[in-house]
C-alpha atoms as a PDB file:
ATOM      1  CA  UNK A   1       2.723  65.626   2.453  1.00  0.00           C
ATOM      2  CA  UNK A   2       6.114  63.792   1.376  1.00  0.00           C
ATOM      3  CA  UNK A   3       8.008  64.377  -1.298  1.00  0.00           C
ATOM      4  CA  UNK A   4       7.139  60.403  -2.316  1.00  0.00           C
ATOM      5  CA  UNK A   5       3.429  60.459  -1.610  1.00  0.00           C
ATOM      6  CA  UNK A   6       2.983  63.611  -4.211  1.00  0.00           C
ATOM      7  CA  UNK A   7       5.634  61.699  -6.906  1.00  0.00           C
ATOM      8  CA  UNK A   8       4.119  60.842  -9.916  1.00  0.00           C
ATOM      9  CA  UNK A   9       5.113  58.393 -12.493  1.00  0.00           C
ATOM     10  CA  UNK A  10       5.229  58.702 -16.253  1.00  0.00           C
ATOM     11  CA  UNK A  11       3.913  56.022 -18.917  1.00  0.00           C
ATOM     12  CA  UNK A  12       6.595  54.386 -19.316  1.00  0.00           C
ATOM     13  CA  UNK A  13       7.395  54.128 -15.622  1.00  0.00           C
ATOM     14  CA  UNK A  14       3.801  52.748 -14.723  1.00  0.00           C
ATOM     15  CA  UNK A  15       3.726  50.355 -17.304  1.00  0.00           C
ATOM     16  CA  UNK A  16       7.205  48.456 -16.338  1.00  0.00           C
ATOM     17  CA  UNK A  17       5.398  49.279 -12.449  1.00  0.00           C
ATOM     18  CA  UNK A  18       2.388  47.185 -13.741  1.00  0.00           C
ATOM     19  CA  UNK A  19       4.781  44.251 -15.450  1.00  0.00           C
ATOM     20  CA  UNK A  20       6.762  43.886 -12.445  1.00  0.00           C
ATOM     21  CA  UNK A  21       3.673  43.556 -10.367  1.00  0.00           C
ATOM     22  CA  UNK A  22       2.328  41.049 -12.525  1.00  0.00           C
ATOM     23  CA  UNK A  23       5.546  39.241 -12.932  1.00  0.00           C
ATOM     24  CA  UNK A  24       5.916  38.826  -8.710  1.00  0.00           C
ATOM     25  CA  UNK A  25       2.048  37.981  -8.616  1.00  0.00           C
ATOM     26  CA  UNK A  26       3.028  35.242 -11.469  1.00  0.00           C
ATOM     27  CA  UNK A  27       6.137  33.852  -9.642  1.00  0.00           C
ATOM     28  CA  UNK A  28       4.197  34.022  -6.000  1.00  0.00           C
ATOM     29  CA  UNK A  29       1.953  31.604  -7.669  1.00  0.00           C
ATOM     30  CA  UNK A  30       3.861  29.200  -8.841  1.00  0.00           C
ATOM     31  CA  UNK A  31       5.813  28.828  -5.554  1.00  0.00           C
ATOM     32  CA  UNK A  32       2.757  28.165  -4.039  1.00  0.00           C
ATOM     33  CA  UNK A  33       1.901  26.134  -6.078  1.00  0.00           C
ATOM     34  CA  UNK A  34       5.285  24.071  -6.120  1.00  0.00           C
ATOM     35  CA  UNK A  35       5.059  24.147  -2.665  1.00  0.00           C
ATOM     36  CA  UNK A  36       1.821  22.491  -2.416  1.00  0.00           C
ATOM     37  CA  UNK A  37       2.901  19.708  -5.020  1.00  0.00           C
ATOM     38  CA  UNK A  38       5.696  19.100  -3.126  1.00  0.00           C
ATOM     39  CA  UNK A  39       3.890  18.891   0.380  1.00  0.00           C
ATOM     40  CA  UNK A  40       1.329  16.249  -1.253  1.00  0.00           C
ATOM     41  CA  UNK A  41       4.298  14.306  -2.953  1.00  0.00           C
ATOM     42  CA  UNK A  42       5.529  13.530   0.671  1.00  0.00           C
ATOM     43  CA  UNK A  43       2.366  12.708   1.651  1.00  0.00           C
ATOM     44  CA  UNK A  44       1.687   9.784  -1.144  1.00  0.00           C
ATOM     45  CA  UNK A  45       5.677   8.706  -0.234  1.00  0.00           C
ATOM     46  CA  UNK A  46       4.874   8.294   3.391  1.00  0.00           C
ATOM     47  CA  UNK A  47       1.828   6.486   2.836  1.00  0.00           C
ATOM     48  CA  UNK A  48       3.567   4.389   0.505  1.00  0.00           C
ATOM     49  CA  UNK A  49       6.012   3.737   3.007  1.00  0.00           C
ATOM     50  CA  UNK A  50       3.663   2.465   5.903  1.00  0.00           C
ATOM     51  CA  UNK A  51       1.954   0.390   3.003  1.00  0.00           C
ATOM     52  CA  UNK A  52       5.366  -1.116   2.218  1.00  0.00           C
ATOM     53  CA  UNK A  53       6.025  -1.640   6.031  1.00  0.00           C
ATOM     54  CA  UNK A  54       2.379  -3.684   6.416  1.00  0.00           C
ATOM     55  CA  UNK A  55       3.374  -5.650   3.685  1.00  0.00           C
ATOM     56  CA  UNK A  56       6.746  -7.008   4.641  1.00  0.00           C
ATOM     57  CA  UNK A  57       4.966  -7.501   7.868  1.00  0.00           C
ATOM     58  CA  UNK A  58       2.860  -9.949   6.021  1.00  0.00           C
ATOM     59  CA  UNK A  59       5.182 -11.229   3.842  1.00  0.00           C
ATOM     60  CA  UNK A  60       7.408 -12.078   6.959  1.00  0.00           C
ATOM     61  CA  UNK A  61       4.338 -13.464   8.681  1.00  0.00           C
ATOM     62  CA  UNK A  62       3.515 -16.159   5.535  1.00  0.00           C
ATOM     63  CA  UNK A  63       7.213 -16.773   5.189  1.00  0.00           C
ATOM     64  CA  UNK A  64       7.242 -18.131   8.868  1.00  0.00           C
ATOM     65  CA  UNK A  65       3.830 -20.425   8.135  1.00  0.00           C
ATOM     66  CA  UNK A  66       5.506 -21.360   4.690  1.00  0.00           C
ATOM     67  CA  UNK A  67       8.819 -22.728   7.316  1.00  0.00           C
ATOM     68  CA  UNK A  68       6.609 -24.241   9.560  1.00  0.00           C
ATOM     69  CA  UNK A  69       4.731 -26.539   6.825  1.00  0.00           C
ATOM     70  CA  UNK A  70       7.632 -27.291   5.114  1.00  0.00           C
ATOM     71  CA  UNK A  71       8.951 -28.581   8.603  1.00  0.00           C
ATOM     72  CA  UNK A  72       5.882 -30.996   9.350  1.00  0.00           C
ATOM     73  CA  UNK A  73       5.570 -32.005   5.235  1.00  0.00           C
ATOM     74  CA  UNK A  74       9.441 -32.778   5.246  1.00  0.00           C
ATOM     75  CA  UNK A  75      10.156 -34.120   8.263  1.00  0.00           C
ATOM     76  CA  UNK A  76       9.436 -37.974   7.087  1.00  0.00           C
ATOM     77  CA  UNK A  77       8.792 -38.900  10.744  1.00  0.00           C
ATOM     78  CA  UNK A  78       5.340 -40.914  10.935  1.00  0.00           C
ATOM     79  CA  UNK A  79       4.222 -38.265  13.146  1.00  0.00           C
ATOM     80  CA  UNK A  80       3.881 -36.201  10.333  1.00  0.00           C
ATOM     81  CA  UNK A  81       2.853 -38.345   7.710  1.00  0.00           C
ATOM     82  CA  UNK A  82      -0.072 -39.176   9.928  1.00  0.00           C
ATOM     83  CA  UNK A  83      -0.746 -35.422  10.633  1.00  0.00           C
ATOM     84  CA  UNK A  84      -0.596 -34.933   6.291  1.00  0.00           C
ATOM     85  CA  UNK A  85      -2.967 -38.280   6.202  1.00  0.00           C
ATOM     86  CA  UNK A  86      -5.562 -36.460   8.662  1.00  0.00           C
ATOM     87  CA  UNK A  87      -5.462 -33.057   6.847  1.00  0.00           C
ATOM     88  CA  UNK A  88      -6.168 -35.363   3.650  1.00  0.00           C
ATOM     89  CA  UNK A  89      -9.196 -36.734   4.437  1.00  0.00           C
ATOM     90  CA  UNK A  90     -10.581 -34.560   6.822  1.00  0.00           C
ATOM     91  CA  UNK A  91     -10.053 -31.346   4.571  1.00  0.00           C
ATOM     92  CA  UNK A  92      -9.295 -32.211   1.094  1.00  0.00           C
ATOM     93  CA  UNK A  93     -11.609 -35.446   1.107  1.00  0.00           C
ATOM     94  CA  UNK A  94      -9.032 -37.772  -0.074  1.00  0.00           C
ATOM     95  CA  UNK A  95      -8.982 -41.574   0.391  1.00  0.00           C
ATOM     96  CA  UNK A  96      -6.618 -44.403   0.117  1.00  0.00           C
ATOM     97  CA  UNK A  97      -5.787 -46.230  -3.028  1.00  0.00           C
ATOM     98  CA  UNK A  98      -7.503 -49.540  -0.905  1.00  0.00           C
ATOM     99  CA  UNK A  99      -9.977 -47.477   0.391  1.00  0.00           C
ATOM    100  CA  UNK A 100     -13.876 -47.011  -0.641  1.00  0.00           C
ATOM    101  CA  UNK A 101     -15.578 -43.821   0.451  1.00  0.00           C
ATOM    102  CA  UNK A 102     -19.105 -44.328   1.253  1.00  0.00           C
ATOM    103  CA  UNK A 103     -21.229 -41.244   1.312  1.00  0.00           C
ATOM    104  CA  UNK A 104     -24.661 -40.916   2.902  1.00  0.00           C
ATOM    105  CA  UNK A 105     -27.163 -39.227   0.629  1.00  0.00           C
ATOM    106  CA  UNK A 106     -29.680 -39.656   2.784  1.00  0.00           C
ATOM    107  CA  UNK A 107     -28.714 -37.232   5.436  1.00  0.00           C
ATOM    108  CA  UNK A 108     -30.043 -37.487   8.932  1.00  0.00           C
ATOM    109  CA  UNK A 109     -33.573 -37.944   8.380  1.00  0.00           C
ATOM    110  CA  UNK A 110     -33.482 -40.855  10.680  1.00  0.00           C
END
């Protein structure tokens, strides 16, 4: 056998043996577990990111309807006031100020 192999430590020489163990087993730990904190960190970041991305998407999206409306509502042509008097009645149920709006309770009984 080797000279190593048949060595033997003392107390003293075991214990600080034992510490240093311990203290590598601690720090092994805690880079794992830094490096799994930091792995999920860029996870939530790039899922932020694509959320952020679908959202301008949208928010580009509205601010091209919101360019269009204001186009046909400020136009003053009577093309468009005629379009904003059709949307008025036929969606929002308006009527005239000389207008009476008869409504047919009745239904189509017949």
């Amino acid at each position: 056998m080797s000279k190593i192999a048949e060595r033997k430590f003392t107390k003293s020489q075991s214990r600080l043996l034992r510490r240093h163990r311990l203290f590598a087993s601690i720090l092994s730990l805690l880079c794992i577990y830094f490096i799994a904190s930091i792995v999920t960190i860029q996870f939530k970041i790039y899922s932020r990111q694509q959320e952020m991305a679908s959202l301008e998407q949208q928010i580009e999206l509205q601010q091209e309807q919101n360019d269009e409306i204001s186009r046909v509502v400020g136009g003053g042509s009577s093309d468009n006031a005629e379009y904003i008097e059709k949307i008025a009645r036929e969606k929002l149920g308006y009527a005239g100020a000389d207008e009476r709006v008869f409504v047919d309770v009745a239904g189509a009984e017949g």
